[in-house]
N, C-alpha and C. Protein backbone atom coordinates (compact mmCIF):
# COMPACT_ATOMS: atom_id res chain seq x y z
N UNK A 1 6.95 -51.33 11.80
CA UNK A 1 5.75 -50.56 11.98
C UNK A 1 6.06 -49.10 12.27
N UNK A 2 6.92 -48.61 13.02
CA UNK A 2 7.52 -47.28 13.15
C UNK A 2 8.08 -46.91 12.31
N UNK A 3 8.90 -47.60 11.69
CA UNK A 3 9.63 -46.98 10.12
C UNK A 3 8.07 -46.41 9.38
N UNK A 4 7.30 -47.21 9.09
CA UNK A 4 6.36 -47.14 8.37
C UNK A 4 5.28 -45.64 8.79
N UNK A 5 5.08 -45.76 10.00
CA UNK A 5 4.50 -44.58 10.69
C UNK A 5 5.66 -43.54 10.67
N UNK A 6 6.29 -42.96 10.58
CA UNK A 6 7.37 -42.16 10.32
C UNK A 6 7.58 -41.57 9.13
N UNK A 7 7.83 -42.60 8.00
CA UNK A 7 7.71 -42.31 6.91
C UNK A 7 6.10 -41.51 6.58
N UNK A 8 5.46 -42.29 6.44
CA UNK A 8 3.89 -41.67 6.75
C UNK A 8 4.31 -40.06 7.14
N UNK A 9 4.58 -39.84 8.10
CA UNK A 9 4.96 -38.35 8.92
C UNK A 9 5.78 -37.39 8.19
N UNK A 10 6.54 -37.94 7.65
CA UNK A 10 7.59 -37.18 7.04
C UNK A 10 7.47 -37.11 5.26
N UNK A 11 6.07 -38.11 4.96
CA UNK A 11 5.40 -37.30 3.46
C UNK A 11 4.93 -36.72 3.66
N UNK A 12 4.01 -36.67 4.46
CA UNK A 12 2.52 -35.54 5.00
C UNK A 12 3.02 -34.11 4.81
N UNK A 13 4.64 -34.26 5.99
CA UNK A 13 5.32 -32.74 6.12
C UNK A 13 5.93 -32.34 4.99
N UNK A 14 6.64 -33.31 4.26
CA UNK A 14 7.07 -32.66 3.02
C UNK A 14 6.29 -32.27 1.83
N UNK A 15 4.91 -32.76 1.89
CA UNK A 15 3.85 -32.22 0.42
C UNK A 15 3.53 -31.14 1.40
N UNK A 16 3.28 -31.08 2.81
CA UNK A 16 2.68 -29.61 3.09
C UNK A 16 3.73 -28.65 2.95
N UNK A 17 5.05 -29.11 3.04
CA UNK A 17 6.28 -27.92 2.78
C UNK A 17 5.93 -27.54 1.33
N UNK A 18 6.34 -28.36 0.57
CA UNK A 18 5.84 -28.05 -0.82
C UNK A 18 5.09 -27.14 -1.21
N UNK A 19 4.14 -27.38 -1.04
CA UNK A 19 2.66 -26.58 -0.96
C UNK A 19 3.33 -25.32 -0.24
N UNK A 20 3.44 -25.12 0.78
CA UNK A 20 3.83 -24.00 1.43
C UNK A 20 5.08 -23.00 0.43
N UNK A 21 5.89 -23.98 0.25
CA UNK A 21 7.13 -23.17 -0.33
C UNK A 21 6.32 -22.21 -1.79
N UNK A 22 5.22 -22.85 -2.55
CA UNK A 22 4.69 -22.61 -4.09
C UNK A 22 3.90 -21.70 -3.28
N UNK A 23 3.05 -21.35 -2.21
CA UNK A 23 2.48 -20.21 -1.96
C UNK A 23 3.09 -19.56 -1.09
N UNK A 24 4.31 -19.42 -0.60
CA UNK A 24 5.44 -18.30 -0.18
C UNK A 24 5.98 -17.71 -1.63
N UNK A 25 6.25 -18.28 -2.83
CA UNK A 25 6.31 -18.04 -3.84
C UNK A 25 5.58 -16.87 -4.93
N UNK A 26 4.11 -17.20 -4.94
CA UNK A 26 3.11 -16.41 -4.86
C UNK A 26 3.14 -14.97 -4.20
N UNK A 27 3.35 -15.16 -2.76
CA UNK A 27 3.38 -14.15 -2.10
C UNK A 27 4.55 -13.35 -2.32
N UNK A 28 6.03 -13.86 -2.33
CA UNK A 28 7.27 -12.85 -2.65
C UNK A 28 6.62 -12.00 -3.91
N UNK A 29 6.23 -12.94 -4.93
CA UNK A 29 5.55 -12.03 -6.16
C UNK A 29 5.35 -10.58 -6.21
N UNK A 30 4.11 -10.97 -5.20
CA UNK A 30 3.28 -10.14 -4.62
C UNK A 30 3.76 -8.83 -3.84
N UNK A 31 4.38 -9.24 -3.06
CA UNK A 31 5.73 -8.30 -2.53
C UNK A 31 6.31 -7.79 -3.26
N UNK A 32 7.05 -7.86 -4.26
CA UNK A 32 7.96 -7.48 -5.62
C UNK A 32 7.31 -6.17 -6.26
N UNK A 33 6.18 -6.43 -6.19
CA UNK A 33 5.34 -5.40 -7.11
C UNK A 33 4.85 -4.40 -6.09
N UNK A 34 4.60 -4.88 -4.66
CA UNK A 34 4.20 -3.50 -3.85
C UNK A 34 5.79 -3.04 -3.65
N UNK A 35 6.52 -3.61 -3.43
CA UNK A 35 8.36 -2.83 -3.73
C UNK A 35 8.47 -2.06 -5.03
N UNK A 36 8.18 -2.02 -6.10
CA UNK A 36 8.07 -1.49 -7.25
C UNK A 36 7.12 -0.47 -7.04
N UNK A 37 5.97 -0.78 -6.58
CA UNK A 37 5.12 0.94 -6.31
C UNK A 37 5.73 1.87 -5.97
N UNK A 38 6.46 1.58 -4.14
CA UNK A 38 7.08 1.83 -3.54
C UNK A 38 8.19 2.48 -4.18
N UNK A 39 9.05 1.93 -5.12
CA UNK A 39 10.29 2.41 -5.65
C UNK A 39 9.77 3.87 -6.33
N UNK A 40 8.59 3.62 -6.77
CA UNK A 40 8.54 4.80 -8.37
C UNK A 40 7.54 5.82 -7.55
N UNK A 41 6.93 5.62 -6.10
CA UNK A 41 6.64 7.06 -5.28
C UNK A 41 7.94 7.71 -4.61
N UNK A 42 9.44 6.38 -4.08
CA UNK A 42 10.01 7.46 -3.74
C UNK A 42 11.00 8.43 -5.29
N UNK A 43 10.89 7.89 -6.12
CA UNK A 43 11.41 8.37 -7.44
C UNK A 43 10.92 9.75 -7.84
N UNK A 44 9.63 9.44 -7.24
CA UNK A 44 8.36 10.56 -7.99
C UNK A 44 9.27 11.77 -6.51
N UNK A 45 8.75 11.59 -5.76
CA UNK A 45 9.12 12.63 -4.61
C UNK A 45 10.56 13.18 -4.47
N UNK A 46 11.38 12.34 -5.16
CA UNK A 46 12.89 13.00 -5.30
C UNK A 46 12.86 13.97 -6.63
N UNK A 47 12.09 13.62 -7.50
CA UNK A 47 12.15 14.66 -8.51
C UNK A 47 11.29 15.90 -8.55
N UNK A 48 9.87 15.43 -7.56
CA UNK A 48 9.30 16.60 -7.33
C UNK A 48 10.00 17.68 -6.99
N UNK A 49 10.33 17.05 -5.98
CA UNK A 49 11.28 17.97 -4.11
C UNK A 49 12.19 18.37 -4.65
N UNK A 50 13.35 17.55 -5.05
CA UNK A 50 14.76 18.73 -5.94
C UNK A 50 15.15 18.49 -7.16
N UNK A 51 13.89 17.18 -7.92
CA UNK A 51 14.93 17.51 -9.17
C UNK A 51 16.16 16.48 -9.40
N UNK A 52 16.31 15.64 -8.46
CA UNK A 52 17.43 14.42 -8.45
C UNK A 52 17.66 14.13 -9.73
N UNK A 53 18.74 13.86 -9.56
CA UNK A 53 19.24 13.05 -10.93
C UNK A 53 19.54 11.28 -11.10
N UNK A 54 19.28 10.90 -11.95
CA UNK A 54 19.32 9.25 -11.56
C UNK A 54 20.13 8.77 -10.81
N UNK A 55 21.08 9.42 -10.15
CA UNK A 55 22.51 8.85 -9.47
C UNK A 55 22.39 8.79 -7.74
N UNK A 56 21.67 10.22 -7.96
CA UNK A 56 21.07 10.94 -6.33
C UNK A 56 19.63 9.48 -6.14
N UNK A 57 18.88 9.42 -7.13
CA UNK A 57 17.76 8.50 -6.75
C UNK A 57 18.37 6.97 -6.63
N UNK A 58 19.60 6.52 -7.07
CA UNK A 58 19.89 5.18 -6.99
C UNK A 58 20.60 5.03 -5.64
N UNK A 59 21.31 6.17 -5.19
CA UNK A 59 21.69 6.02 -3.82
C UNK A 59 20.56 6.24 -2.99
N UNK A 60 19.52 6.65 -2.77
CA UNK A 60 18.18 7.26 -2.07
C UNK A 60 18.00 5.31 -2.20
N UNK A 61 17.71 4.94 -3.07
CA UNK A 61 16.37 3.71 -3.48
C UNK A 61 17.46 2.79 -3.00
N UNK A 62 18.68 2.32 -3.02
CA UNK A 62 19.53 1.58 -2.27
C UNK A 62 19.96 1.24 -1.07
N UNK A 63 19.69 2.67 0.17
CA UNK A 63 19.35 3.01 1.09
C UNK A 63 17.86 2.20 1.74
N UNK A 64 17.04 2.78 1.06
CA UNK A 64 15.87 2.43 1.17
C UNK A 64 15.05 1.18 1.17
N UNK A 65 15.68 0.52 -0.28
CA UNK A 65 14.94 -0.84 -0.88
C UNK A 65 15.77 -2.22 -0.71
N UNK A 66 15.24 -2.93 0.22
CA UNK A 66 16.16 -3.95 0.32
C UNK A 66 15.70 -5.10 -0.23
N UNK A 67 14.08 -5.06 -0.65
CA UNK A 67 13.68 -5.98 -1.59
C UNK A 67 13.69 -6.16 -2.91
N UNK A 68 14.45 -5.19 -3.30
CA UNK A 68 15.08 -5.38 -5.36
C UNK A 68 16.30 -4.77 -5.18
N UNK A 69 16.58 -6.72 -5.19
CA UNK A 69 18.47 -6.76 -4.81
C UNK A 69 18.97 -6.02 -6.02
N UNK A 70 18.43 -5.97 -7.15
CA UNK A 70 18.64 -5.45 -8.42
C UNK A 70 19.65 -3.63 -8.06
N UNK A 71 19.63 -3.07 -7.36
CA UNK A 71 19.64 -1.73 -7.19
C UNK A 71 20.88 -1.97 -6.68
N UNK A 72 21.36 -3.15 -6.35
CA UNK A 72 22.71 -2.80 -5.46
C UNK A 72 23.83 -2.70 -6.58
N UNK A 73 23.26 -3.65 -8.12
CA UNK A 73 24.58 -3.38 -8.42
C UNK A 73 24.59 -2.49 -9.98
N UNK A 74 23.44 -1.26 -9.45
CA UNK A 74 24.20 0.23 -10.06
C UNK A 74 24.56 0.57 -9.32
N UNK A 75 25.93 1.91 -10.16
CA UNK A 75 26.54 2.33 -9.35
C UNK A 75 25.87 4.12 -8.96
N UNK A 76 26.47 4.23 -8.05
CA UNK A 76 25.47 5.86 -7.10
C UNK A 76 26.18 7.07 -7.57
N UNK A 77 26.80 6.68 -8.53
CA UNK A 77 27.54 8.11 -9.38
C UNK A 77 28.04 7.99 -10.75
N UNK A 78 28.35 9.18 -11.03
CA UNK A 78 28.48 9.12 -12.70
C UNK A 78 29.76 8.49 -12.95
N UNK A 79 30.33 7.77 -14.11
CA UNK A 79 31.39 7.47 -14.33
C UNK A 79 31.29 7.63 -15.71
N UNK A 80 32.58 8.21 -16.43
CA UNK A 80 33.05 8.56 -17.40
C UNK A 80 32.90 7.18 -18.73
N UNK A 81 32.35 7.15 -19.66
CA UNK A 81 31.74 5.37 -20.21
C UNK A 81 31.17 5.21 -19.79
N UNK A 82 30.51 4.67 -18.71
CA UNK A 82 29.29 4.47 -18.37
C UNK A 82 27.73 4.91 -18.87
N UNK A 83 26.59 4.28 -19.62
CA UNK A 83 25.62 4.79 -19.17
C UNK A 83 24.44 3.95 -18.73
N UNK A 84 23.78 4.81 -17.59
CA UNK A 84 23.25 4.76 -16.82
C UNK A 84 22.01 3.94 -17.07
N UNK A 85 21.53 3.76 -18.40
CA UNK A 85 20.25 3.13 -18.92
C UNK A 85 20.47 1.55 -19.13
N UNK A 86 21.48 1.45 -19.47
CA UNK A 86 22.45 0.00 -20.11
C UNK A 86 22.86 -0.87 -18.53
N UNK A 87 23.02 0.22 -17.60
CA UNK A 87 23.42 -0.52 -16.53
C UNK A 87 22.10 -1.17 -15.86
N UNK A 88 21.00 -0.27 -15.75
CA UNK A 88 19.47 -0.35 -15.02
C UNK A 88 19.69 -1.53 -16.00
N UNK A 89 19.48 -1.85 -17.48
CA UNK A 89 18.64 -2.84 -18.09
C UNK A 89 19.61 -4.12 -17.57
N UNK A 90 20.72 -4.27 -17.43
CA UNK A 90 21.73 -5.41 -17.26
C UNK A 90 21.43 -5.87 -15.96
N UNK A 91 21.28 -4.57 -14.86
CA UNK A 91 21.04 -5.47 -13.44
C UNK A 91 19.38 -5.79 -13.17
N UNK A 92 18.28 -5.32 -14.51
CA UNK A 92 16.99 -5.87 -13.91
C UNK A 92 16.97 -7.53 -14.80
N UNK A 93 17.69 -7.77 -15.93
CA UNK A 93 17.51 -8.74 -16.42
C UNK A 93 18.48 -9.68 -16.17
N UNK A 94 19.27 -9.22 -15.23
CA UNK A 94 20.34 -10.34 -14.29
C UNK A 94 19.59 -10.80 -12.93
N UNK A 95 18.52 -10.05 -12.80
CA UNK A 95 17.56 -10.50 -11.62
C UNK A 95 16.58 -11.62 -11.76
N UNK A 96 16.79 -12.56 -10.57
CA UNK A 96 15.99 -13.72 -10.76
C UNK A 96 14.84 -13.93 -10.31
N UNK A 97 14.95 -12.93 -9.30
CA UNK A 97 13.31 -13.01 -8.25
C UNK A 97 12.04 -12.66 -9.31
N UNK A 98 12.72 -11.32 -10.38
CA UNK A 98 11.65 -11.01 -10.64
C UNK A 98 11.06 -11.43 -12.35
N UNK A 99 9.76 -11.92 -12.34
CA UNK A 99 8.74 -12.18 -13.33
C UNK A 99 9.30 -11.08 -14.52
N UNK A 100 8.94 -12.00 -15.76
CA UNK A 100 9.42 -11.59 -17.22
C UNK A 100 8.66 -9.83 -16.92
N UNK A 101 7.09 -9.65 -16.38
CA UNK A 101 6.28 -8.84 -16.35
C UNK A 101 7.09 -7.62 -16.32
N UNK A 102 6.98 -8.20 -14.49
CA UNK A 102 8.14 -6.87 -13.63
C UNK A 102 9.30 -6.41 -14.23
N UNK A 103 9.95 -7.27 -15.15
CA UNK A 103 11.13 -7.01 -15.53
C UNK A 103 10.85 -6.26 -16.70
N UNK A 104 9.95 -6.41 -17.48
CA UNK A 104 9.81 -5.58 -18.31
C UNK A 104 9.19 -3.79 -18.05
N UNK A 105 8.60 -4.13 -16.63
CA UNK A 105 7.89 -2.72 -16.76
C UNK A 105 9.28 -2.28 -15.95
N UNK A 106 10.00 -2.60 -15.00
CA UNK A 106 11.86 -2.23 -14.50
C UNK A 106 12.08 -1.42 -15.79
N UNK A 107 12.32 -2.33 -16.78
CA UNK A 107 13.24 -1.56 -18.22
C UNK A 107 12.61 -0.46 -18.50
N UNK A 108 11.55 -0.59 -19.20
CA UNK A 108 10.95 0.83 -19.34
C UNK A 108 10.86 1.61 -18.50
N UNK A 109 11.07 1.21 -17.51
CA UNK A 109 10.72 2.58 -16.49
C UNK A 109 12.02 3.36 -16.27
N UNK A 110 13.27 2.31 -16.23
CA UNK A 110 14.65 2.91 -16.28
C UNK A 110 15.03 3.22 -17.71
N UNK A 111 14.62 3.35 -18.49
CA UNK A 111 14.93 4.04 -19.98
C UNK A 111 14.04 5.30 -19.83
N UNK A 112 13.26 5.57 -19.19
CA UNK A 112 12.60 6.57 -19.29
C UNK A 112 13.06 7.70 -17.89
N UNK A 113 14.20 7.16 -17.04
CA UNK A 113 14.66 8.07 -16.40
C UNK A 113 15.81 8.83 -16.31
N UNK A 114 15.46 10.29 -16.40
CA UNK A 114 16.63 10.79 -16.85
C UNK A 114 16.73 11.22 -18.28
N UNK A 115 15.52 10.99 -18.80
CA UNK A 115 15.42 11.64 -20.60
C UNK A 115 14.75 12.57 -21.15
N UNK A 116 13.88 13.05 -20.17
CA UNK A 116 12.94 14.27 -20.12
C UNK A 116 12.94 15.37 -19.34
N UNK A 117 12.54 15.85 -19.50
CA UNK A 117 12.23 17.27 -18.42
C UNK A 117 11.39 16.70 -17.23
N UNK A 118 11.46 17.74 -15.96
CA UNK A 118 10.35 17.21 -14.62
C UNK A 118 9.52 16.71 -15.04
N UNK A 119 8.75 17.45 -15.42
CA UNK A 119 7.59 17.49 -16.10
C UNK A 119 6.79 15.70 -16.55
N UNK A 120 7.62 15.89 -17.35
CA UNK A 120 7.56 14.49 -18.37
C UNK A 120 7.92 12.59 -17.88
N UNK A 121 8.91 13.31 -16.59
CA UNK A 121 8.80 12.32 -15.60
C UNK A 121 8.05 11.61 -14.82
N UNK A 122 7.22 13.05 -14.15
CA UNK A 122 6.18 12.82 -13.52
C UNK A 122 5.33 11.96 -14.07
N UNK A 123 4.82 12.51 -15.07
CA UNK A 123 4.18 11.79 -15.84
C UNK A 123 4.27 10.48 -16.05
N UNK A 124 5.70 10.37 -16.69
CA UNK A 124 5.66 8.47 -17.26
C UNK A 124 5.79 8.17 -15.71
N UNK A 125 6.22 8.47 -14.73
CA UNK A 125 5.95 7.65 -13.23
C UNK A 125 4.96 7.35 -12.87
N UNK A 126 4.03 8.36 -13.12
CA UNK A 126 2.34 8.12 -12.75
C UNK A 126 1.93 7.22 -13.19
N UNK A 127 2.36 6.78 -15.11
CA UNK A 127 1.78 6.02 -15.96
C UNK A 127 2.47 4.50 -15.59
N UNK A 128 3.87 4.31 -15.25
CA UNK A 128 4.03 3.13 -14.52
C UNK A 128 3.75 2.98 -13.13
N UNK A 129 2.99 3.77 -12.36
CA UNK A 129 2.61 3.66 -11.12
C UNK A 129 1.33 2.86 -11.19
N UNK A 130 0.85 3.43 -12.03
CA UNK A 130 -0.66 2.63 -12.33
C UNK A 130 -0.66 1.26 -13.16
N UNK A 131 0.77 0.74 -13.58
CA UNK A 131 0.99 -0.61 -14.55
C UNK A 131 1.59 -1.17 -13.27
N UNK A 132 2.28 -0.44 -12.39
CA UNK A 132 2.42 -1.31 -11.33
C UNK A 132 1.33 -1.77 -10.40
N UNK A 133 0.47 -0.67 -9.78
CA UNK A 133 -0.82 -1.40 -9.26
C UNK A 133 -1.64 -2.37 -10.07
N UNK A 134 -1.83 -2.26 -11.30
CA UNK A 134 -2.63 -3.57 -11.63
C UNK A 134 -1.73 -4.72 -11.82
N UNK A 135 -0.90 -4.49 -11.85
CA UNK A 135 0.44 -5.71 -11.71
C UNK A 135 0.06 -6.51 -10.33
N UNK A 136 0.02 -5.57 -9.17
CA UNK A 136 0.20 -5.96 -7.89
C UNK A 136 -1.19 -6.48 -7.38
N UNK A 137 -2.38 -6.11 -7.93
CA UNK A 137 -3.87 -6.57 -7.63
C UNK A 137 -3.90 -7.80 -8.45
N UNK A 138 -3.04 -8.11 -9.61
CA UNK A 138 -2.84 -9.12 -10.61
C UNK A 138 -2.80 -10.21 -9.57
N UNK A 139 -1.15 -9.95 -8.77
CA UNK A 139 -0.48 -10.92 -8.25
C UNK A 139 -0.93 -11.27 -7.08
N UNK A 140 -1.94 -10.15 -6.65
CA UNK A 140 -2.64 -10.36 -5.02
C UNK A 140 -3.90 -11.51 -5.47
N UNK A 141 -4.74 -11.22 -5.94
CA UNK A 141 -5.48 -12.41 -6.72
C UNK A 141 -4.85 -13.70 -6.97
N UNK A 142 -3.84 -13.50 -8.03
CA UNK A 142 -3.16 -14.89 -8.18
C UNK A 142 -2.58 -15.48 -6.87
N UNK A 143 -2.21 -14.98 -5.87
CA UNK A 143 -1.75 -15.48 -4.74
C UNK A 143 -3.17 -15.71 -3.65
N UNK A 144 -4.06 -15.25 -3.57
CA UNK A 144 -5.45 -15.54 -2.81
C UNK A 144 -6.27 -16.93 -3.61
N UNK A 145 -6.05 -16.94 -4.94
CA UNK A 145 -6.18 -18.21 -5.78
C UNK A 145 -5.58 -19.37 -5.27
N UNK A 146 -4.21 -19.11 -5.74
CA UNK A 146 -3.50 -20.33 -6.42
C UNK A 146 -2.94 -20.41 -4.87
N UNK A 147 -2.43 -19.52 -3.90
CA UNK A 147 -1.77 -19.49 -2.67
C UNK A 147 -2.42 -20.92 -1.79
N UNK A 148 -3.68 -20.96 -1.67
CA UNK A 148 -4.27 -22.01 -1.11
C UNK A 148 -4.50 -23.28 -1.75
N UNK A 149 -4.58 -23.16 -3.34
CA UNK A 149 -4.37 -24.35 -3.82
C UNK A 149 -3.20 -24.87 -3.29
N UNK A 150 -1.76 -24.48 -3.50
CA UNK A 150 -0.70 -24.43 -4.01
C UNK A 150 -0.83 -25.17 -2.39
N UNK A 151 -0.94 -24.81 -1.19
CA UNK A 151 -1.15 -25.45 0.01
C UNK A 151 -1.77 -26.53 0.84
N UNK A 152 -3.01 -26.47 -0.15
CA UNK A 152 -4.05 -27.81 -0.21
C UNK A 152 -3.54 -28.91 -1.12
N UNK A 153 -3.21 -28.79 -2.28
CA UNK A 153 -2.36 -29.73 -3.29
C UNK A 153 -1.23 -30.41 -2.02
N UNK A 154 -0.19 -29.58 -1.94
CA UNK A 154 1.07 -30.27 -1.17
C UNK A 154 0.50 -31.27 -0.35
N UNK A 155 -0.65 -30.75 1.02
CA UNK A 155 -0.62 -31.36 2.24
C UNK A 155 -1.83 -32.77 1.56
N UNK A 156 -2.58 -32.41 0.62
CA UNK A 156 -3.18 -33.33 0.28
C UNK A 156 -1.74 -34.88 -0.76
N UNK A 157 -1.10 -34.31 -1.39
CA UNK A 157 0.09 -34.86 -1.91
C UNK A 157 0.64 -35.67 -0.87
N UNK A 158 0.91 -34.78 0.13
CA UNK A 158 1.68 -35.97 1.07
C UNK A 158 1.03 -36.91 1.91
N UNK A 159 -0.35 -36.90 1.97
CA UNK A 159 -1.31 -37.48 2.93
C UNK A 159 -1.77 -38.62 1.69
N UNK A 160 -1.67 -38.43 0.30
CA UNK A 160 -1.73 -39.47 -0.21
C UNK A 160 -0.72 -40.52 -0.80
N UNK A 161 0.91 -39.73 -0.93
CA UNK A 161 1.99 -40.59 -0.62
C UNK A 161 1.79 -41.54 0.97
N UNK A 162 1.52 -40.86 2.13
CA UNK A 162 1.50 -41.89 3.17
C UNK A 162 0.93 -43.11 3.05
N UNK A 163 -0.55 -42.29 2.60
CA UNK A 163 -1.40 -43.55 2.66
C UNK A 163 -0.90 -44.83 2.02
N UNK A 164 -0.17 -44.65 0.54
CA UNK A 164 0.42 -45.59 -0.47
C UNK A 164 1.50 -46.24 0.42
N UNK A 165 2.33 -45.65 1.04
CA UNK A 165 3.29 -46.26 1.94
C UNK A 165 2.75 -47.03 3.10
N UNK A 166 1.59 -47.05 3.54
CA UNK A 166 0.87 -48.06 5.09
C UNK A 166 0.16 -48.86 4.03
């Protein structure tokens, strides 16, 4: 009878983990993309202010960003062979946290730095600043959605494994 009541206890907790883990999931998302805003205002303000060059902004955003592990592995200065566009695309599509989406607006946004004048920077930053906010109202929705399904499913999941087990 205690095995049985136990077991019971320990489906309940594991469909509500479940559930929990798929809307912590949701939410990192969600996070990912306000880190990505985040990345391309401090981008915008290093080029306003002096003009940085992609090397000066990857040590700045490495410093800074500890939620796009992606940044740790460019490197923060120029090297001779190296370029700088090939490396951004290798470490955003070696990244696992982040959605095909994010990863695609990453690439473009790192092909487009470092190829224009101020000017022209500004610009395409503004224009992925604003693909990142509807990205991030995307994922805030999908996580206010699916976040509570994704929580109600589990704990309901394991409350009906118990029941099958008594």
């Amino acid at each position: 009878m205690y095995i049985r009541a136990f077991a019971v206890i320990f489906l309940i907790l594991a469909g509500a983990s479940c559930g929990i883990n798929g809307s912590e999931k949701l939410k990192k998302r969600r996070d990912i993309c306000l880190e990505i805003e985040k990345m391309l205002r401090i981008c915008e303000n290093l080029i306003r202010s002096s003009g940085a060059d992609v090397y000066c902004m990857m040590t700045r955003l490495r410093s800074e960003m500890n939620r796009l592990p992606f940044l740790d592995s460019l490197s923060g200065s120029y090297a001779p062979g190296s370029d700088f566009h090939v490396e951004w695309k290798n470490a955003v599509t070696k990244c696992t946290e982040l959605a095909e989406d994010e990863q695609q607006l990453l690439i473009d946004f790192g092909n487009t730095l470092g190829t224009c004048d101020t000017e022209g920077q500004l610009r395409a930053i503004a224009a992925y600043g604003e693909a990142a906010g509807e990205l991030y109202s995307r994922r805030s929705s999908e996580y206010a959605s699916k976040g509570r399904l994704y929580r109600s499913l589990g704990l309901l999941a394991g409350i009906t494994l118990g029941i099958i087990v008594i």
